[in-house]
PDB file of N, CA and C in Angstrom:
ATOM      1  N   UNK A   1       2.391  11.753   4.773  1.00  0.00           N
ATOM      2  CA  UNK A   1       2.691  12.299   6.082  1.00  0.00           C
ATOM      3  C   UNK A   1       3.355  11.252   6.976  1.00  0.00           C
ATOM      4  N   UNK A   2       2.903  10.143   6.776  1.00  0.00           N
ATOM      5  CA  UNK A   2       3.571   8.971   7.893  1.00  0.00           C
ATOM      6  C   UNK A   2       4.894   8.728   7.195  1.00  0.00           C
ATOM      7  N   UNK A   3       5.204   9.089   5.848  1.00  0.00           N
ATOM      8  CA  UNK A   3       6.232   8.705   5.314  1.00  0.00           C
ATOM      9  C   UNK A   3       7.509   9.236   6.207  1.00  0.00           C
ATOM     10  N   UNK A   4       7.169  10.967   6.301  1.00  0.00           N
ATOM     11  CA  UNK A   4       8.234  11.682   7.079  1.00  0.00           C
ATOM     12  C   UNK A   4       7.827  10.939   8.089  1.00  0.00           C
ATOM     13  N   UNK A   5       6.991  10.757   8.986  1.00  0.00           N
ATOM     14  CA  UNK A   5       7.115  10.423  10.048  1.00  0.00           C
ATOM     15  C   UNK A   5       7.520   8.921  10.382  1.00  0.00           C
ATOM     16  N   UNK A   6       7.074   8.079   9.828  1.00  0.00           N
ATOM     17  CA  UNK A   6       8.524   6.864   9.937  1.00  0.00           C
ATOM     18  C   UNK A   6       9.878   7.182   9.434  1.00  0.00           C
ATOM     19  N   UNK A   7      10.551   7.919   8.989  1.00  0.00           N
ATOM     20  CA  UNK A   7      11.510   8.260   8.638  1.00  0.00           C
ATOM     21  C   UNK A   7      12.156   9.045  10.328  1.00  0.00           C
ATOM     22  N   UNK A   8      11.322  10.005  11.049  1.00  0.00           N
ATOM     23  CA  UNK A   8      11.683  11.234  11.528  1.00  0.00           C
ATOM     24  C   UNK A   8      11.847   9.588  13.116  1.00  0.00           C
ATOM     25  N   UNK A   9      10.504   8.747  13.326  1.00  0.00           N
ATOM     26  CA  UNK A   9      11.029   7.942  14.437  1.00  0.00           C
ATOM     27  C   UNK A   9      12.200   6.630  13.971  1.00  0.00           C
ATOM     28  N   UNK A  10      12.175   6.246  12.692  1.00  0.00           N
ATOM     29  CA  UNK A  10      13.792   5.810  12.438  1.00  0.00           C
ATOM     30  C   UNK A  10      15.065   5.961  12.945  1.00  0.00           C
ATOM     31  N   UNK A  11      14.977   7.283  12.765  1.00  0.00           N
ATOM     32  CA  UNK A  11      16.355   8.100  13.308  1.00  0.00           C
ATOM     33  C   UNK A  11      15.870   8.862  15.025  1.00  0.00           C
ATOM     34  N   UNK A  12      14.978   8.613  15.368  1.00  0.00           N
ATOM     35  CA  UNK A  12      15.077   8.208  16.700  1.00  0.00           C
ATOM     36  C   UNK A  12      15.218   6.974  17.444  1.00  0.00           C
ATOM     37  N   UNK A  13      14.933   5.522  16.727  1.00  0.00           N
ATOM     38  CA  UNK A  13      15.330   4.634  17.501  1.00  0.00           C
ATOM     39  C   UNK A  13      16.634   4.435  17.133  1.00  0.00           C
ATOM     40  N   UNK A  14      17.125   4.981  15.950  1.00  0.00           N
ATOM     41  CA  UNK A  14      18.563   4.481  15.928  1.00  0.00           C
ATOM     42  C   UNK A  14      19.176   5.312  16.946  1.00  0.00           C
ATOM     43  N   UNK A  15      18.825   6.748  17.289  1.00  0.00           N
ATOM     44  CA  UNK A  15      19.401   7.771  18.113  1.00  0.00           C
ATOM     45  C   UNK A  15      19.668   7.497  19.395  1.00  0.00           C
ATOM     46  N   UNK A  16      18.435   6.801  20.077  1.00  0.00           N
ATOM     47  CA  UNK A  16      18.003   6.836  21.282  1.00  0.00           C
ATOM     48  C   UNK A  16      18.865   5.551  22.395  1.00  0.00           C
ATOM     49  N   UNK A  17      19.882   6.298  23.060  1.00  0.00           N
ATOM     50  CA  UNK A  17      20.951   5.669  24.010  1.00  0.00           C
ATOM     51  C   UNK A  17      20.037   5.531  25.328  1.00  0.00           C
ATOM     52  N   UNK A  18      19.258   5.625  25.493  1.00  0.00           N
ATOM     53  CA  UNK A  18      18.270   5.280  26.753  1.00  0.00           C
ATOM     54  C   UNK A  18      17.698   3.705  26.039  1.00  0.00           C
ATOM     55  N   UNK A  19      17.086   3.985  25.018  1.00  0.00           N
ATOM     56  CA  UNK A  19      16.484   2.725  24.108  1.00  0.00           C
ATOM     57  C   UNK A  19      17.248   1.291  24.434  1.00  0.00           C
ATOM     58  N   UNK A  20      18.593   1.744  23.872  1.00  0.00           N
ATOM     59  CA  UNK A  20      19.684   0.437  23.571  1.00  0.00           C
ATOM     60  C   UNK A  20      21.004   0.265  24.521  1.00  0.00           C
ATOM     61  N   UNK A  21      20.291   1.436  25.740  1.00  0.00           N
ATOM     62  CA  UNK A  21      21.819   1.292  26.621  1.00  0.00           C
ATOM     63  C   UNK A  21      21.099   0.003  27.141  1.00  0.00           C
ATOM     64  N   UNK A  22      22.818  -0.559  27.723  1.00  0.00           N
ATOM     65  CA  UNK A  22      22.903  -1.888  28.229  1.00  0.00           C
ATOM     66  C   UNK A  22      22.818  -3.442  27.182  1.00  0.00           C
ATOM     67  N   UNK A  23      21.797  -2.873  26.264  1.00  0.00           N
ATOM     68  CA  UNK A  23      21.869  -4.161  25.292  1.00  0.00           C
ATOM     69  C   UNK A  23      23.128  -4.445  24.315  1.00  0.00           C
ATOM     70  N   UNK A  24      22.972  -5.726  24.318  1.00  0.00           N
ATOM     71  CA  UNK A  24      24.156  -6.390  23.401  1.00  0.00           C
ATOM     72  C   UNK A  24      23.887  -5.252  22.042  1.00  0.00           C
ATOM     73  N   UNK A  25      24.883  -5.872  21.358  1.00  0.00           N
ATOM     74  CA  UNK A  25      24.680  -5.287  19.940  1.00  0.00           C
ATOM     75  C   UNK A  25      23.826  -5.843  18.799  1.00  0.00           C
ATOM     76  N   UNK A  26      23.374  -7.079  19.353  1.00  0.00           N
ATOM     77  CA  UNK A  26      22.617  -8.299  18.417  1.00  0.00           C
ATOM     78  C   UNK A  26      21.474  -7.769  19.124  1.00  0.00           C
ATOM     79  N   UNK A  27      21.187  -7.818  20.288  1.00  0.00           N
ATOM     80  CA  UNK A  27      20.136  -7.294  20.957  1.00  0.00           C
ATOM     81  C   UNK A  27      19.156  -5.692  20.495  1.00  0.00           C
ATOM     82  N   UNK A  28      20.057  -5.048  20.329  1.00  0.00           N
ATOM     83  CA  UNK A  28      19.593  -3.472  19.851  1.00  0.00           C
ATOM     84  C   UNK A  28      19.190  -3.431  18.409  1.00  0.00           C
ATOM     85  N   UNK A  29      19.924  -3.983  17.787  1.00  0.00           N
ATOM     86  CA  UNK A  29      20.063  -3.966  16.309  1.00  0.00           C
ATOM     87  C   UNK A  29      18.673  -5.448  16.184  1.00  0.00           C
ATOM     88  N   UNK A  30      18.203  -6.009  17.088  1.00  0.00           N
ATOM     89  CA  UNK A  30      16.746  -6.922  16.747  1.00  0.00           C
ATOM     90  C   UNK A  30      15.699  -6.137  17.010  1.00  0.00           C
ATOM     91  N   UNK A  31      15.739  -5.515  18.082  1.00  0.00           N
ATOM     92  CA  UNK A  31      14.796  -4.590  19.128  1.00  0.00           C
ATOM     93  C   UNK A  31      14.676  -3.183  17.486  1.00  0.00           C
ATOM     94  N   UNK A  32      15.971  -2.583  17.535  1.00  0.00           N
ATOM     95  CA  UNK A  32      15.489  -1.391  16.365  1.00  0.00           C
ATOM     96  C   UNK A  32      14.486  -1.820  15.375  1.00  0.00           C
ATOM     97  N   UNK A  33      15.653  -2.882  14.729  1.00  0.00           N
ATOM     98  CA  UNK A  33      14.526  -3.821  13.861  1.00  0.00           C
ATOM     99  C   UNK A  33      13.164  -4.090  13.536  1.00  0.00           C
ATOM    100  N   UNK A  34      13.069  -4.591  14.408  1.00  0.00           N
ATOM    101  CA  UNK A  34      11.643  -4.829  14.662  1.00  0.00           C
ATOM    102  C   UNK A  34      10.717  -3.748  14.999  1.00  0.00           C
ATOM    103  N   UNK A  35      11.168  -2.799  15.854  1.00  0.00           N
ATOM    104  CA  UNK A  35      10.111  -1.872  16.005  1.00  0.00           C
ATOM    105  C   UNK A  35       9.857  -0.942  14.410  1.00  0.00           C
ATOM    106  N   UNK A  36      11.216  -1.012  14.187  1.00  0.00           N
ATOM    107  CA  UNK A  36      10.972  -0.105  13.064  1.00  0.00           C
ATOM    108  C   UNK A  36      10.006  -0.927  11.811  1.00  0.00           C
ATOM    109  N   UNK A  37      10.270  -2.110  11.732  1.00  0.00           N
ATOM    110  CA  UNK A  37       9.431  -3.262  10.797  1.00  0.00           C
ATOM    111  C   UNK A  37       8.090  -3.182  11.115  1.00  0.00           C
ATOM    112  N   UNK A  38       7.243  -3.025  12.122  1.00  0.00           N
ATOM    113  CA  UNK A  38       6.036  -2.495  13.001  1.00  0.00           C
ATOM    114  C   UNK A  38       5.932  -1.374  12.374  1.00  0.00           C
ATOM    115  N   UNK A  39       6.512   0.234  12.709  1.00  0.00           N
ATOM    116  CA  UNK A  39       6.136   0.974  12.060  1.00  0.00           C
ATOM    117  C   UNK A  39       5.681   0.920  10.533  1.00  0.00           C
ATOM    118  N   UNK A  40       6.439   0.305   9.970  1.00  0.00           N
ATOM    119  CA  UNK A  40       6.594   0.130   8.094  1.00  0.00           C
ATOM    120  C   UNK A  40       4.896  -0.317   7.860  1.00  0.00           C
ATOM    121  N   UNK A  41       4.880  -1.884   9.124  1.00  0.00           N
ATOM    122  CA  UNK A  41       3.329  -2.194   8.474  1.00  0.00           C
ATOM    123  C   UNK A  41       2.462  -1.009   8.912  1.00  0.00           C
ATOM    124  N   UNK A  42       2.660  -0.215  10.095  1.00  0.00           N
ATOM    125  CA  UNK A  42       1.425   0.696   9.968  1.00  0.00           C
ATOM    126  C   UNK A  42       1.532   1.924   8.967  1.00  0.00           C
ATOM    127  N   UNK A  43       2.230   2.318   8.444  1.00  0.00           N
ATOM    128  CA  UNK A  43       2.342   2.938   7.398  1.00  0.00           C
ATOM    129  C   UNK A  43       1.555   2.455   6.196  1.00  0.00           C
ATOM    130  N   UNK A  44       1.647   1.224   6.057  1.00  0.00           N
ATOM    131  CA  UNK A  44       1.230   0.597   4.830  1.00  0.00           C
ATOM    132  C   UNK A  44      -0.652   0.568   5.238  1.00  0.00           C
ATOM    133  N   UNK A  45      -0.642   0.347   6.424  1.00  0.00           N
ATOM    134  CA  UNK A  45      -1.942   0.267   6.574  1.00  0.00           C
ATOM    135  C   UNK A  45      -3.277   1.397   8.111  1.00  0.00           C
ATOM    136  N   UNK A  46      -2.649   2.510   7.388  1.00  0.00           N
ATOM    137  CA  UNK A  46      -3.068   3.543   7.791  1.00  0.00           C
ATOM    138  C   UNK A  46      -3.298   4.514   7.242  1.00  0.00           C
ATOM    139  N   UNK A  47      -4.401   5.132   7.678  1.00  0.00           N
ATOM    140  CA  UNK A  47      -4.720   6.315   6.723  1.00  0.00           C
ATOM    141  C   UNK A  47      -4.547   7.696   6.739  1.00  0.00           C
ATOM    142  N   UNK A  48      -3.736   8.199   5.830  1.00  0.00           N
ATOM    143  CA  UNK A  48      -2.896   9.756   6.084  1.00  0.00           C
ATOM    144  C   UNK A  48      -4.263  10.651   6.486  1.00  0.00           C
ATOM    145  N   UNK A  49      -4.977  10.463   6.431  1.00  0.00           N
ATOM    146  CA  UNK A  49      -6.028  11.020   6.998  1.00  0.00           C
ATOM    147  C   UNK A  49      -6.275  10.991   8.787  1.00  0.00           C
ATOM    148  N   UNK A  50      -5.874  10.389   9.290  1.00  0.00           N
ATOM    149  CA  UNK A  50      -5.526  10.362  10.606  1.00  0.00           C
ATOM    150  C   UNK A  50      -4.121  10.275  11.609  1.00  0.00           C
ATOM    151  N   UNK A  51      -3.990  11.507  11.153  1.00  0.00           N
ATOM    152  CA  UNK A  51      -2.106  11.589  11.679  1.00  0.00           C
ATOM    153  C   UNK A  51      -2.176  11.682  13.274  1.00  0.00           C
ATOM    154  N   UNK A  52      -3.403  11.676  14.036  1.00  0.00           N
ATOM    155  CA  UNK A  52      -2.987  12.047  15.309  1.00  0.00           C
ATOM    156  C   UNK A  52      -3.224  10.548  15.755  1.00  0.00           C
ATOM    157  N   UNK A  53      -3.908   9.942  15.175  1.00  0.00           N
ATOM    158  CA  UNK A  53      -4.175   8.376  15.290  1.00  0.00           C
ATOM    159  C   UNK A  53      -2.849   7.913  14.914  1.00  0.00           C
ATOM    160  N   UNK A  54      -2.183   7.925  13.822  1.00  0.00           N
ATOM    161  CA  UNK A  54      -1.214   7.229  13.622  1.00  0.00           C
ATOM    162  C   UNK A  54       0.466   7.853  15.041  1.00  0.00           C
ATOM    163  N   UNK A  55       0.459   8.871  15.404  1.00  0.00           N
ATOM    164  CA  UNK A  55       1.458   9.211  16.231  1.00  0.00           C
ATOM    165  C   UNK A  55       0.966   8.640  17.109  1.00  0.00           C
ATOM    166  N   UNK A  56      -0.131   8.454  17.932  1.00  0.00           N
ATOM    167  CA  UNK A  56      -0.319   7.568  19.210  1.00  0.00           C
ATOM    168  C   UNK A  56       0.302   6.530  19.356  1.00  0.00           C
ATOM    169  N   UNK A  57      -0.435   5.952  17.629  1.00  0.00           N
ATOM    170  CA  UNK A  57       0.547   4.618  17.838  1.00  0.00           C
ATOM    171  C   UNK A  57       1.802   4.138  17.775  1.00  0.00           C
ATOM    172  N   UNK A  58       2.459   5.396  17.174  1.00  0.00           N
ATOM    173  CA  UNK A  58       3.294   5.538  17.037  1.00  0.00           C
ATOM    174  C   UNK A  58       4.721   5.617  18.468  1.00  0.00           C
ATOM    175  N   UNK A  59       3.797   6.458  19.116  1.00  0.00           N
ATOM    176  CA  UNK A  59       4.385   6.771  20.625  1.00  0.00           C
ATOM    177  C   UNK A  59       4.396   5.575  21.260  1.00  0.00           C
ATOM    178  N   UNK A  60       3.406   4.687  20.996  1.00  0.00           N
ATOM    179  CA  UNK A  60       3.249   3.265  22.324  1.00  0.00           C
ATOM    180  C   UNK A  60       3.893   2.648  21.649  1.00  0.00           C
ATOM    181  N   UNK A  61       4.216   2.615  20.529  1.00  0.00           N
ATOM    182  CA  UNK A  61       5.341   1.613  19.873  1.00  0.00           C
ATOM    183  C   UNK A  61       6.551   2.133  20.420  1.00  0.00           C
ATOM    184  N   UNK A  62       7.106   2.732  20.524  1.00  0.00           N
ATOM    185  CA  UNK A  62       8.115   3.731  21.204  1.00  0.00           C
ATOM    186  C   UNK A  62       8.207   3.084  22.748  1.00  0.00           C
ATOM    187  N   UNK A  63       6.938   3.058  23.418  1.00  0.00           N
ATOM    188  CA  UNK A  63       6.676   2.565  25.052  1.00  0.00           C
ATOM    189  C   UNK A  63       7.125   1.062  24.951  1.00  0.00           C
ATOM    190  N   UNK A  64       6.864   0.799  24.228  1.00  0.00           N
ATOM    191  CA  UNK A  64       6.621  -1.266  23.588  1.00  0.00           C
ATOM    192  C   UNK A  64       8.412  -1.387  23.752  1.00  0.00           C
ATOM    193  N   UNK A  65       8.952  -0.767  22.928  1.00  0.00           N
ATOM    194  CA  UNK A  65      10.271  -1.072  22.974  1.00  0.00           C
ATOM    195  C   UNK A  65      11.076  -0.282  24.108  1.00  0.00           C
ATOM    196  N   UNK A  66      10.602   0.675  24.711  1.00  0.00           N
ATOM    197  CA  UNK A  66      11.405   0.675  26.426  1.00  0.00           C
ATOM    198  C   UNK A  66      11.330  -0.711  27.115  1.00  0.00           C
ATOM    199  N   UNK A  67      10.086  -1.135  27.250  1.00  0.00           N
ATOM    200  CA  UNK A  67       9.414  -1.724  28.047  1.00  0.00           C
ATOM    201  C   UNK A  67      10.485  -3.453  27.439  1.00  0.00           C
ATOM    202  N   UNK A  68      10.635  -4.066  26.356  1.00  0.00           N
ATOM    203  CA  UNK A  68      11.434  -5.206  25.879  1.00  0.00           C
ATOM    204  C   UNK A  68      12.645  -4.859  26.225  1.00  0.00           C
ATOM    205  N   UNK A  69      13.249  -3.911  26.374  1.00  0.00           N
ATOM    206  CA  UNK A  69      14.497  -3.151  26.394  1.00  0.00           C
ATOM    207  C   UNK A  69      14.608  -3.724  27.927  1.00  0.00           C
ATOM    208  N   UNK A  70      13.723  -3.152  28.767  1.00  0.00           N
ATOM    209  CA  UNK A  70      13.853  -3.058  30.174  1.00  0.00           C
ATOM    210  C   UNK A  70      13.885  -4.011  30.567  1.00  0.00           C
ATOM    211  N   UNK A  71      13.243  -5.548  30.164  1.00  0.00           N
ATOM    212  CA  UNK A  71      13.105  -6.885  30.553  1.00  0.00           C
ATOM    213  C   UNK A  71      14.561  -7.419  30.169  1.00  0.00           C
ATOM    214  N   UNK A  72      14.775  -6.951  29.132  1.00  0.00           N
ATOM    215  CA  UNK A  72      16.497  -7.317  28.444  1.00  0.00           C
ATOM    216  C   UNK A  72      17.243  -7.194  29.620  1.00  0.00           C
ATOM    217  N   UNK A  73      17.352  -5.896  30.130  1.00  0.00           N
ATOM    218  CA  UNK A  73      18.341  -5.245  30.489  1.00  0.00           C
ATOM    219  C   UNK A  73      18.426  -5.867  32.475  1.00  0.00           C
ATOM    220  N   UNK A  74      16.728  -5.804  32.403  1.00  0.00           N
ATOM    221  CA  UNK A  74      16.431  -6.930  34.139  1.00  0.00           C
ATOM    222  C   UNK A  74      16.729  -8.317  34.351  1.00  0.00           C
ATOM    223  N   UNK A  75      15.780  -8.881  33.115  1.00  0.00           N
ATOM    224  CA  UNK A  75      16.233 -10.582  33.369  1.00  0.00           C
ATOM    225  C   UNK A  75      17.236 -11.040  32.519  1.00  0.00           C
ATOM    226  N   UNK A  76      17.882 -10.575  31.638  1.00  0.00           N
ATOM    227  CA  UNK A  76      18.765 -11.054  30.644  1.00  0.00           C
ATOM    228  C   UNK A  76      18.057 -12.187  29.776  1.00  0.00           C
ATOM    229  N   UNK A  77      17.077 -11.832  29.408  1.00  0.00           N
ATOM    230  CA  UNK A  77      16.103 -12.191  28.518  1.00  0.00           C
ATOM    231  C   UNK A  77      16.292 -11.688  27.189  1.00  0.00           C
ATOM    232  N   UNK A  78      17.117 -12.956  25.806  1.00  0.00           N
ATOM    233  CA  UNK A  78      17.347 -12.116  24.583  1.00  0.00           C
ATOM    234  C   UNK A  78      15.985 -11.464  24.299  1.00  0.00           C
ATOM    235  N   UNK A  79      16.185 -10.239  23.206  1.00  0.00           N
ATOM    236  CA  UNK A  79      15.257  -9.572  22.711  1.00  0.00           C
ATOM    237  C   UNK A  79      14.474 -10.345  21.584  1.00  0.00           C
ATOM    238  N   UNK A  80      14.850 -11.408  21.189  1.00  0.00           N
ATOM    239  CA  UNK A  80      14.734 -12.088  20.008  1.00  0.00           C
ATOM    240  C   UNK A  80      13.892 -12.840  20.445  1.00  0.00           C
ATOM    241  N   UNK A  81      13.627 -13.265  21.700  1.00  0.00           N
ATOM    242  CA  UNK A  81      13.032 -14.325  22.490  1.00  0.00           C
ATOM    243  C   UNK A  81      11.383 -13.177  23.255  1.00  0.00           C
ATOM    244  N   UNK A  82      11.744 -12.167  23.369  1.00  0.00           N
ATOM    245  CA  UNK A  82      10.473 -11.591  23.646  1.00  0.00           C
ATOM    246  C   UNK A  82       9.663 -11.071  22.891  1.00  0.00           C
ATOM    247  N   UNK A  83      10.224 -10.666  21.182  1.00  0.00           N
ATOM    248  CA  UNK A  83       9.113 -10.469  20.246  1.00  0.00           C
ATOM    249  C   UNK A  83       8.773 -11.504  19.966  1.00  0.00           C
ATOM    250  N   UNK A  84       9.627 -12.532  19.716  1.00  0.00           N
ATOM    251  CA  UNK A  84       8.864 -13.607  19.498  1.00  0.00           C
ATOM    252  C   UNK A  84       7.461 -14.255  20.667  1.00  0.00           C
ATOM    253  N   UNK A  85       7.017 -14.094  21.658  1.00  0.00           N
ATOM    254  CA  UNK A  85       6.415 -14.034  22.837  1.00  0.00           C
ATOM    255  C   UNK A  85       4.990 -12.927  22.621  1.00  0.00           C
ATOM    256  N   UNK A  86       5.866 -11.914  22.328  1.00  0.00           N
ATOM    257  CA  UNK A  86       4.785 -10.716  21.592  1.00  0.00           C
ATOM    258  C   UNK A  86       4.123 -10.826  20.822  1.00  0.00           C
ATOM    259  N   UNK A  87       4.679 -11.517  19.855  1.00  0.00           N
ATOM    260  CA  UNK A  87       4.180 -11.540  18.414  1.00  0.00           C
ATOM    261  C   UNK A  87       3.277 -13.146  18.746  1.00  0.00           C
ATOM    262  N   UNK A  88       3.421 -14.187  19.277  1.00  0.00           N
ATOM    263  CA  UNK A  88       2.569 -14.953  19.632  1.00  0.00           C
ATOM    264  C   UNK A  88       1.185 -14.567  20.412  1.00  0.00           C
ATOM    265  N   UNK A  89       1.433 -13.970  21.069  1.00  0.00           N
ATOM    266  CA  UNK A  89       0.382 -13.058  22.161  1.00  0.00           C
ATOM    267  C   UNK A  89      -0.316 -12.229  20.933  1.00  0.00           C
ATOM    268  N   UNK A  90       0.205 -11.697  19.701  1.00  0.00           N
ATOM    269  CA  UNK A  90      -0.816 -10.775  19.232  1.00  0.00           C
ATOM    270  C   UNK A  90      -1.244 -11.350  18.236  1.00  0.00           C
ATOM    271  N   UNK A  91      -0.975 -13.107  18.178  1.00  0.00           N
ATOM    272  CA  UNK A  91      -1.781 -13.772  17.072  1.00  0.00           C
ATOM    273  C   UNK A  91      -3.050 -14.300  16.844  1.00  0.00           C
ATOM    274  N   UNK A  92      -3.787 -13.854  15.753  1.00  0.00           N
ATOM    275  CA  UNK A  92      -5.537 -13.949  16.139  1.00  0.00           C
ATOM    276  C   UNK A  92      -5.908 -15.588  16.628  1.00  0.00           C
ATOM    277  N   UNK A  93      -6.821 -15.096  16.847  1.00  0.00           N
ATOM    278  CA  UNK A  93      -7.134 -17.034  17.285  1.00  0.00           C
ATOM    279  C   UNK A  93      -7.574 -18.163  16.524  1.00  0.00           C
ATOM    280  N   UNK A  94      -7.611 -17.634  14.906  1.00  0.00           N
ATOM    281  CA  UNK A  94      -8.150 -18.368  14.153  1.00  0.00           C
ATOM    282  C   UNK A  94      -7.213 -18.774  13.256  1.00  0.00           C
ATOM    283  N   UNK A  95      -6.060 -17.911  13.183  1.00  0.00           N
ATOM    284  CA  UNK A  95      -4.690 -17.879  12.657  1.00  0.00           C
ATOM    285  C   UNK A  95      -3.963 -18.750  12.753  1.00  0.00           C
ATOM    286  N   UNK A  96      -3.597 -19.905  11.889  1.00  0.00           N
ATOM    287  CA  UNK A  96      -2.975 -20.873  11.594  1.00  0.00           C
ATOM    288  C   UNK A  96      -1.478 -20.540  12.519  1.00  0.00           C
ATOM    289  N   UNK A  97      -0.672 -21.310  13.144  1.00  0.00           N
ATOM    290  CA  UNK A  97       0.009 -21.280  14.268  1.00  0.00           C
ATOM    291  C   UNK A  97       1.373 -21.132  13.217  1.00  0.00           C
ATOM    292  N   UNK A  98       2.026 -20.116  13.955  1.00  0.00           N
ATOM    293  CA  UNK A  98       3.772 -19.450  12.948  1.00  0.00           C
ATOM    294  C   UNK A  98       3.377 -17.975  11.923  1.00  0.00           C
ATOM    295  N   UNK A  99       1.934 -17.898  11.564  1.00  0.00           N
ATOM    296  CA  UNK A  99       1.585 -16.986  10.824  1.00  0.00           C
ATOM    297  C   UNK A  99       1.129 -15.443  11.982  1.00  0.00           C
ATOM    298  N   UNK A 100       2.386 -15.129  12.030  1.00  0.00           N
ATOM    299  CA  UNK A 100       2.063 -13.802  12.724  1.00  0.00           C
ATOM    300  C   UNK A 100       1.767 -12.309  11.903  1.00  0.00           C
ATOM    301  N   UNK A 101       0.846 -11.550  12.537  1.00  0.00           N
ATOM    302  CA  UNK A 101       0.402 -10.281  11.796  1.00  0.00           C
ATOM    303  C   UNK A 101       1.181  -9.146  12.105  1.00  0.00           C
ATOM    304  N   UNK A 102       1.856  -9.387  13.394  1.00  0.00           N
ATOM    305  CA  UNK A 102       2.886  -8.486  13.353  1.00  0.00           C
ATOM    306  C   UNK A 102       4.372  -8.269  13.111  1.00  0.00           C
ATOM    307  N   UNK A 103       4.496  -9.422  12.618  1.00  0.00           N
ATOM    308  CA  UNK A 103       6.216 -10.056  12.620  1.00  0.00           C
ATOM    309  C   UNK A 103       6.812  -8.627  11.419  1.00  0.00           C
ATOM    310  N   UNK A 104       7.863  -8.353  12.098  1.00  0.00           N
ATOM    311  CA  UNK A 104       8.442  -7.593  10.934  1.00  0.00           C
ATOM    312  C   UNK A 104       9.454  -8.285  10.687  1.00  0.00           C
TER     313      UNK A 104
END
C-alpha cells in the first residue's frame, strides 16, 4: 500500500509549482530529493498495517518541505544547507557525529 503511495506523493513533489516556485534548479531538484529519500526510508520501515499512520506522516513530510522551501525562498538560504541542519537536529544523542538516520 505505501508502495502506491510513495509512488502517488513522487509525482506530487515533482508536480507541485507552489513546492519549487522560486527555487533554483539545484535547489528543487535537492529539496525533491530528499524528501522523496525520507519517504523511501519510511516505506522500508513501516507497517502496511497502518496506512492512516503512514499518510500523516506522510502529509508533514509534505509540510517539512513547504516550510525549507519557504526559508529558501525568504533568506536565500541553499536547501542543501538546511537539510543538512535538519538532519543534524534529528540526530540521536548517542549517535556517533556525521551518522544521520534521516539522510536520504
Amino acid at each position: 500500500m505505501l508502495g502506491a503511495m510513495l509512488e502517488r506523493l513522487t509525482e506530487q513533489f515533482l508536480e507541485d509549482e507552489v513546492l519549487i516556485a522560486g527555487l533554483s534548479d539545484e535547489d528543487a531538484s535537492e529539496l525533491v530529493g530528499w524528501l522523496i529519500g525520507i519517504a523511501e526510508d519510511l516505506e522500508t520501515q513501516s507497517e502496511p498495517s497502518e496506512p492512516r499512520l503512514q499518510e500523516r506522516y506522510l502529509a508533514q513530510l509534505k509540510r517539512l518541505g513547504y516550510q525549507v522551501a519557504g526559508l529558501n525562498r525568504k533568506y536565500h538560504i541553499p536547501v542543501e544547507e538546511l537539510v543538512d541542519l535538519i538532519e543534524l537536529a534529528w540526530e540521536e544523542p548517542d549517535q556517533e557525529q556525521g551518522t544521520r538516520p534521516i539522510q536520504a
